[in-house]
PDB file of N, CA and C in Angstrom:
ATOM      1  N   UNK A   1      98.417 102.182 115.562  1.00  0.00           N
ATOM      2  CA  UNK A   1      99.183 102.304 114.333  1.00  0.00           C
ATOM      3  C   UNK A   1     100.624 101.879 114.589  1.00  0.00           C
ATOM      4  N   UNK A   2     101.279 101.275 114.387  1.00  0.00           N
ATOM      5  CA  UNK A   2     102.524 100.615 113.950  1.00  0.00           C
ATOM      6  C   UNK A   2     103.130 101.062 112.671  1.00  0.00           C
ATOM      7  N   UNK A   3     104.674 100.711 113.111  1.00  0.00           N
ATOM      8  CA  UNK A   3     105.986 101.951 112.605  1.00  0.00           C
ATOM      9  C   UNK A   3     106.982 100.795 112.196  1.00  0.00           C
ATOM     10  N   UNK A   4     107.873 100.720 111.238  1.00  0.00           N
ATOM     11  CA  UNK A   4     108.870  99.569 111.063  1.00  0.00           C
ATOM     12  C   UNK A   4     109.979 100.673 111.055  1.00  0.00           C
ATOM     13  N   UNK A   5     110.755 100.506 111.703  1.00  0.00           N
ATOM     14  CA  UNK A   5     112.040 100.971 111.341  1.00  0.00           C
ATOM     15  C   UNK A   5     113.227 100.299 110.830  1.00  0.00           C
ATOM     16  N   UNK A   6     114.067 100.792 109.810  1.00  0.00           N
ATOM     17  CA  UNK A   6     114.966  99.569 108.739  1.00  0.00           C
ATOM     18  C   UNK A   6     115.858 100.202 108.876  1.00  0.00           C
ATOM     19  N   UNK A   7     117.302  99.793 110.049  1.00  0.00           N
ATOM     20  CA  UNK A   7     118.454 100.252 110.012  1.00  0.00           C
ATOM     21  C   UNK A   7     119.476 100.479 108.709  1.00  0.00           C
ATOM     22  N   UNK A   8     119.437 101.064 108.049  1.00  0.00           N
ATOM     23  CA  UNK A   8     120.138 100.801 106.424  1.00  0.00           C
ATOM     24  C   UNK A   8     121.678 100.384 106.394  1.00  0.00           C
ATOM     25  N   UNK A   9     122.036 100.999 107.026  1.00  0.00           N
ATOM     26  CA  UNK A   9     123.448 100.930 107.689  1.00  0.00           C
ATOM     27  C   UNK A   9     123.571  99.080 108.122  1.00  0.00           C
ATOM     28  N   UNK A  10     123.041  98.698 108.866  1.00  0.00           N
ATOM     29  CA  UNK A  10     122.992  97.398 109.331  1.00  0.00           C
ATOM     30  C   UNK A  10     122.514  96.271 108.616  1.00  0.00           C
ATOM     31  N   UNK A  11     121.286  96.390 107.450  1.00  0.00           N
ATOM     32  CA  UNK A  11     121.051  95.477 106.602  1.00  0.00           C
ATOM     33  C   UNK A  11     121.743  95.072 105.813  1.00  0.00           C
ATOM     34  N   UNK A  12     121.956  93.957 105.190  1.00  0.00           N
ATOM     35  CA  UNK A  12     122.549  93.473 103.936  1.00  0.00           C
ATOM     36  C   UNK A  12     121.853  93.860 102.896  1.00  0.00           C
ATOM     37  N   UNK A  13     120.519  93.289 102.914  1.00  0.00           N
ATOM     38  CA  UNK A  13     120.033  93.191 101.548  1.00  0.00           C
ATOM     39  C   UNK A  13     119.161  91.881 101.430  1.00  0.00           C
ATOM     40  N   UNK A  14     118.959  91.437 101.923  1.00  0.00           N
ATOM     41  CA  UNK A  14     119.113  89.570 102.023  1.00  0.00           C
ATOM     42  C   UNK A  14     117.281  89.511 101.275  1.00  0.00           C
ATOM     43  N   UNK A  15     116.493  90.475 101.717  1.00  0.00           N
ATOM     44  CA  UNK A  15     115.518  90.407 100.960  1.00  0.00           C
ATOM     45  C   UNK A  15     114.176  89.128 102.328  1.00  0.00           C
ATOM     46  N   UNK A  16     114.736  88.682 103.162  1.00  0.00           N
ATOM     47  CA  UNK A  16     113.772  87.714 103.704  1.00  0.00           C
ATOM     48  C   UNK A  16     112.480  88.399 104.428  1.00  0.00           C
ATOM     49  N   UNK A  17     112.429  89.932 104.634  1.00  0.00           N
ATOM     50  CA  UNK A  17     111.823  90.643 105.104  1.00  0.00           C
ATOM     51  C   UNK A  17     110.387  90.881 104.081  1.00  0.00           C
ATOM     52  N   UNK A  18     110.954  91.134 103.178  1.00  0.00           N
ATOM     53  CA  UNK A  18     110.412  91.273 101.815  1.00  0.00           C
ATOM     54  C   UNK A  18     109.373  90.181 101.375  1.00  0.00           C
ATOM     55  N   UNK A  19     109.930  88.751 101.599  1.00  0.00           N
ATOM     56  CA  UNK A  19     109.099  87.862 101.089  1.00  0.00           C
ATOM     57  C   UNK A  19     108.095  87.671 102.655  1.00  0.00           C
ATOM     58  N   UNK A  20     108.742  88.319 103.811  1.00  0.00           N
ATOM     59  CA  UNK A  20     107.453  87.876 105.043  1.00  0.00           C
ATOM     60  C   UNK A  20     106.530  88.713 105.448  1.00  0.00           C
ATOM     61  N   UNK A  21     106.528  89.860 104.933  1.00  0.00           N
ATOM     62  CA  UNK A  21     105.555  91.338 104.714  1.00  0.00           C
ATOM     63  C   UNK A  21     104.376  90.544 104.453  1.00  0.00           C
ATOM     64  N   UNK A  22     103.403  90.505 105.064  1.00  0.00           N
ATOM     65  CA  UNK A  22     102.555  89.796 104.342  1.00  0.00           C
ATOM     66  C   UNK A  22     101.271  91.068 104.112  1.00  0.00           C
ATOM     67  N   UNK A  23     101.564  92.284 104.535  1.00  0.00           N
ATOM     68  CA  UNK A  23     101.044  93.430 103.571  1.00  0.00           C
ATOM     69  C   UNK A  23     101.902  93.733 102.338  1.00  0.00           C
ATOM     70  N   UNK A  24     102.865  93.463 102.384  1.00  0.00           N
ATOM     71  CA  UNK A  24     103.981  93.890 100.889  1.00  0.00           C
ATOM     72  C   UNK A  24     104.464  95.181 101.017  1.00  0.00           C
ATOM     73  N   UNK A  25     104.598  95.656 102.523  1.00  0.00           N
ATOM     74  CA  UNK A  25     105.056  96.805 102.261  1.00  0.00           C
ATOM     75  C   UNK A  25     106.575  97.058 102.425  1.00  0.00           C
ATOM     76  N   UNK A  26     107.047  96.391 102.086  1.00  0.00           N
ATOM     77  CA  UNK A  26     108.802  96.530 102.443  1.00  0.00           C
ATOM     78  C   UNK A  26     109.734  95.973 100.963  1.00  0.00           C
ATOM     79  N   UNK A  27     110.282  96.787 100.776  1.00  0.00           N
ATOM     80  CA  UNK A  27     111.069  96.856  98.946  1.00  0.00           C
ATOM     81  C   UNK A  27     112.711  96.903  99.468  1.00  0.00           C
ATOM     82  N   UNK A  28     112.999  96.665  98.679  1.00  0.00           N
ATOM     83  CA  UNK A  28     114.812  96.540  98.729  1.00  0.00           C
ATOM     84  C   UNK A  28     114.852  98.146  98.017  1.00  0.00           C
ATOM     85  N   UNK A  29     115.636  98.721  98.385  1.00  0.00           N
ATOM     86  CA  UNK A  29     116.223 100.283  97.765  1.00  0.00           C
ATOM     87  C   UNK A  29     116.806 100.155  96.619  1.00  0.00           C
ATOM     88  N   UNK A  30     116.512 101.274  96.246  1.00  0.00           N
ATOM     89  CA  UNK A  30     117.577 101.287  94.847  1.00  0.00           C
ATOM     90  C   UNK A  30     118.769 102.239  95.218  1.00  0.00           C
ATOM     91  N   UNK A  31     118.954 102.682  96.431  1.00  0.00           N
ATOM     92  CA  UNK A  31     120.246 102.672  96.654  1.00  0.00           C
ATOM     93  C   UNK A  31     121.109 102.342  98.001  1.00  0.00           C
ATOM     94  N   UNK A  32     122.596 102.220  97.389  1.00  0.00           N
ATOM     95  CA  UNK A  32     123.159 101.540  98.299  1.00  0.00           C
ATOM     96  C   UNK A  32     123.784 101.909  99.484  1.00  0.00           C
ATOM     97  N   UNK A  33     123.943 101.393 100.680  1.00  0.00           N
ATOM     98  CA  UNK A  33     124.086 101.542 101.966  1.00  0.00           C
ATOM     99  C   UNK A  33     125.940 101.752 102.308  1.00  0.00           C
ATOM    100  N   UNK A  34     126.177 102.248 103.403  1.00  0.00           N
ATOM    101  CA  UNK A  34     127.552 102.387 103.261  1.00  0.00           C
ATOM    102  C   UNK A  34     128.376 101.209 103.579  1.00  0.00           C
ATOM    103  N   UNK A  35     127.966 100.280 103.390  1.00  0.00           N
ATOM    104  CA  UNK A  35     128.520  98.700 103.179  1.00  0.00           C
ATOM    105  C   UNK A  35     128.527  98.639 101.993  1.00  0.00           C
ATOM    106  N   UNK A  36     127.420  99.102 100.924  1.00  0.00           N
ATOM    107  CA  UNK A  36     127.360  98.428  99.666  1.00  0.00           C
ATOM    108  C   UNK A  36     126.495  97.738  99.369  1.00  0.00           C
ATOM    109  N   UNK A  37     125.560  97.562 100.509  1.00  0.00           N
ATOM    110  CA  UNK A  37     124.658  96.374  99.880  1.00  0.00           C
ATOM    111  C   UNK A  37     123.127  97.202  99.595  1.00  0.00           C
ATOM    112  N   UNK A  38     122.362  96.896  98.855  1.00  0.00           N
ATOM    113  CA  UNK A  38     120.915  97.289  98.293  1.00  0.00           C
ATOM    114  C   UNK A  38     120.196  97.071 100.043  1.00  0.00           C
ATOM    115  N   UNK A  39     120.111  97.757 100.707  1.00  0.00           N
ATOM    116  CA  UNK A  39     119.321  97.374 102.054  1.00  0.00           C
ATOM    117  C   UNK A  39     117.943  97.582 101.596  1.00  0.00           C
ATOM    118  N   UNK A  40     117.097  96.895 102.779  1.00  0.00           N
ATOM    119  CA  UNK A  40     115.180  97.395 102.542  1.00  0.00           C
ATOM    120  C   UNK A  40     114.914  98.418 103.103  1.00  0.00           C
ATOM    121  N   UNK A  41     113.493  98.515 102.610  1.00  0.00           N
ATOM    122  CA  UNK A  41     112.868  99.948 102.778  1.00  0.00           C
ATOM    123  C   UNK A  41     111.608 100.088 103.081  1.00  0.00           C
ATOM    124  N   UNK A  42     110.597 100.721 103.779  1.00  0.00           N
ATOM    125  CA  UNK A  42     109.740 100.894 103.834  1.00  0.00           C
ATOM    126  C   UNK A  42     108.809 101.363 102.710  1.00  0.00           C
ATOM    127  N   UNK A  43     107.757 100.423 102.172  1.00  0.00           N
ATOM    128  CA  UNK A  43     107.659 101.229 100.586  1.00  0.00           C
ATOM    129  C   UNK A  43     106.231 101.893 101.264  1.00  0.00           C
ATOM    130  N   UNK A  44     105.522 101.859 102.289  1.00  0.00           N
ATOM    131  CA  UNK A  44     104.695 102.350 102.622  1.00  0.00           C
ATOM    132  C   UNK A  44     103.875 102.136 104.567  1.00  0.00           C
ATOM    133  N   UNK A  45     104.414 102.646 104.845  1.00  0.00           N
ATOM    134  CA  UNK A  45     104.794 102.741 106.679  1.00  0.00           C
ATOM    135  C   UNK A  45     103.191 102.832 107.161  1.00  0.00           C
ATOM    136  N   UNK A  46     102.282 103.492 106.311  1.00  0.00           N
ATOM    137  CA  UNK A  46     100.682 103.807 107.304  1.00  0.00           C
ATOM    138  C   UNK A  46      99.861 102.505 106.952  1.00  0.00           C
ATOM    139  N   UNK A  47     100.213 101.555 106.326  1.00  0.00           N
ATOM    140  CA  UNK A  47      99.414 100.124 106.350  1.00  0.00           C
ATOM    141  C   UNK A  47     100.061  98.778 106.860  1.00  0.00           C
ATOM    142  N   UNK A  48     100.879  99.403 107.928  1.00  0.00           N
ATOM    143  CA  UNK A  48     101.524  98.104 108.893  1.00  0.00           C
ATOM    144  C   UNK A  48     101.083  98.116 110.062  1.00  0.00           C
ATOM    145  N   UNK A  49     100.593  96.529 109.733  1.00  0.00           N
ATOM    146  CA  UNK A  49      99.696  95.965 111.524  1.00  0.00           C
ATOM    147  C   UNK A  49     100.647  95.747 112.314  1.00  0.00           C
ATOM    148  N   UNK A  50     101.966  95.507 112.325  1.00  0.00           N
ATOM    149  CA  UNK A  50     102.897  95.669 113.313  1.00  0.00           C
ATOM    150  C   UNK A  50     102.786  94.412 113.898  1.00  0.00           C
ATOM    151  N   UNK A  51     102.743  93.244 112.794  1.00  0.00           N
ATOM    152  CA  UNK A  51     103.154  91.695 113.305  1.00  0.00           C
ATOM    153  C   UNK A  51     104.580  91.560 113.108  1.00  0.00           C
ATOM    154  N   UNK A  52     105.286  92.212 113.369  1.00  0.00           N
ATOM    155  CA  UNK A  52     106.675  91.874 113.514  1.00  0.00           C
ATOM    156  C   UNK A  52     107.165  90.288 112.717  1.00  0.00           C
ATOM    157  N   UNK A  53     106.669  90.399 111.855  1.00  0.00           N
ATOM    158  CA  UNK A  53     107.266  89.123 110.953  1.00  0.00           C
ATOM    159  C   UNK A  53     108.390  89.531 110.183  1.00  0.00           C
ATOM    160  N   UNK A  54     108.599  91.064 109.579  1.00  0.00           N
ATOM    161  CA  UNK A  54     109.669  91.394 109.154  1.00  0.00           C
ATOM    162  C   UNK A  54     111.072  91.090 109.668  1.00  0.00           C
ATOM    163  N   UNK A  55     110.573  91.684 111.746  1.00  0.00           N
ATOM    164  CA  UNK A  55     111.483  91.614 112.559  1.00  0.00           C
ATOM    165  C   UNK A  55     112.694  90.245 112.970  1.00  0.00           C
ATOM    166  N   UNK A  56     111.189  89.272 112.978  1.00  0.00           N
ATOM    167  CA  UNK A  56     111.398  88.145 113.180  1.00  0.00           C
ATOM    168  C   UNK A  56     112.361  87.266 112.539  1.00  0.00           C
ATOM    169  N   UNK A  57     112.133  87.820 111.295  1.00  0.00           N
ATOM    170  CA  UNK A  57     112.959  86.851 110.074  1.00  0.00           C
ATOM    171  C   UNK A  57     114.573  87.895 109.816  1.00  0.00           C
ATOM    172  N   UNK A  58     114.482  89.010 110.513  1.00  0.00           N
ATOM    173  CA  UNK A  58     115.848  89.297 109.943  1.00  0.00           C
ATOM    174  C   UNK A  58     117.191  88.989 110.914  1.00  0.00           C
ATOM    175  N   UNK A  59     118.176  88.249 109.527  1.00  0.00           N
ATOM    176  CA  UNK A  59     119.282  88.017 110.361  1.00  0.00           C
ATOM    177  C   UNK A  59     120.749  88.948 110.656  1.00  0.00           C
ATOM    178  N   UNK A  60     120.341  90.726 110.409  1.00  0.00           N
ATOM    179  CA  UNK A  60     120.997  91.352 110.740  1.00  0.00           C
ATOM    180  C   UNK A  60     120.289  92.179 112.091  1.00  0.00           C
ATOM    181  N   UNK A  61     119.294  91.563 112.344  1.00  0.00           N
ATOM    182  CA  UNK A  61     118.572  92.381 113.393  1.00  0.00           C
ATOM    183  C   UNK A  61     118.147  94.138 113.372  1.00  0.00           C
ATOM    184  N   UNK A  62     118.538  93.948 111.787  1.00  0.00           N
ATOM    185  CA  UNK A  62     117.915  95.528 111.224  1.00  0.00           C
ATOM    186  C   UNK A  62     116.676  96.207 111.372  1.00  0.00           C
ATOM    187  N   UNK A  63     115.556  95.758 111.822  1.00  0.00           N
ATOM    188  CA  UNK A  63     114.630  95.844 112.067  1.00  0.00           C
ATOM    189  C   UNK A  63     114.017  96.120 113.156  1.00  0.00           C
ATOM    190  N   UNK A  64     113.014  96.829 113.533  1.00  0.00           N
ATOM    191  CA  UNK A  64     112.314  97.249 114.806  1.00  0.00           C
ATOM    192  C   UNK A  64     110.579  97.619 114.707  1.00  0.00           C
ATOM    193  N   UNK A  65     109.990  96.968 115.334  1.00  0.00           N
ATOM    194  CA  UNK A  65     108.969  97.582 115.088  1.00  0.00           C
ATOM    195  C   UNK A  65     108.279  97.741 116.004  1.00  0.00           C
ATOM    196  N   UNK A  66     107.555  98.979 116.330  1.00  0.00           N
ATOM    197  CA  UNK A  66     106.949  99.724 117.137  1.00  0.00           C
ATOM    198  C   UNK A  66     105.157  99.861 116.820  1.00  0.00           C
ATOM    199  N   UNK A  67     104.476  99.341 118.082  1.00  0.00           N
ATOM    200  CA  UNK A  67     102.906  99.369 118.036  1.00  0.00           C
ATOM    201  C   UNK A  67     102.724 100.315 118.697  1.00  0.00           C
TER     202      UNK A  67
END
């Protein structure tokens, strides 16, 4: 079982995580981070295969994921 962790603090917002989920489990928040920006979110953590494509594509390095 695999875990994504989404630094909130460290994301922008940029959303590229979002379009590479290729389960769909990662949403932008509806609220904002202490930068200001809409960061992502885990919209559902127990149906990730833990291909690190989220990881891969982010360019704040907000991301971590654990198998």
């Amino acid at each position: 079982m695999a875990k994504i962790i989404i630094d909130r603090n460290r994301c922008k917002g940029c959303g590229f995580c979002v379009v590479a989920c290729p389960k769909d489990l990662i949403r932008i928040d509806k609220e904002l981070n202490i930068q200001g920006y809409l960061p992502a979110m885990i919209a559902d953590n127990d149906n990730c295969t833990g291909c690190a494509l989220c990881a891969e594509v982010c360019p704040d390095v907000a991301i971590e994921v654990y198998k």
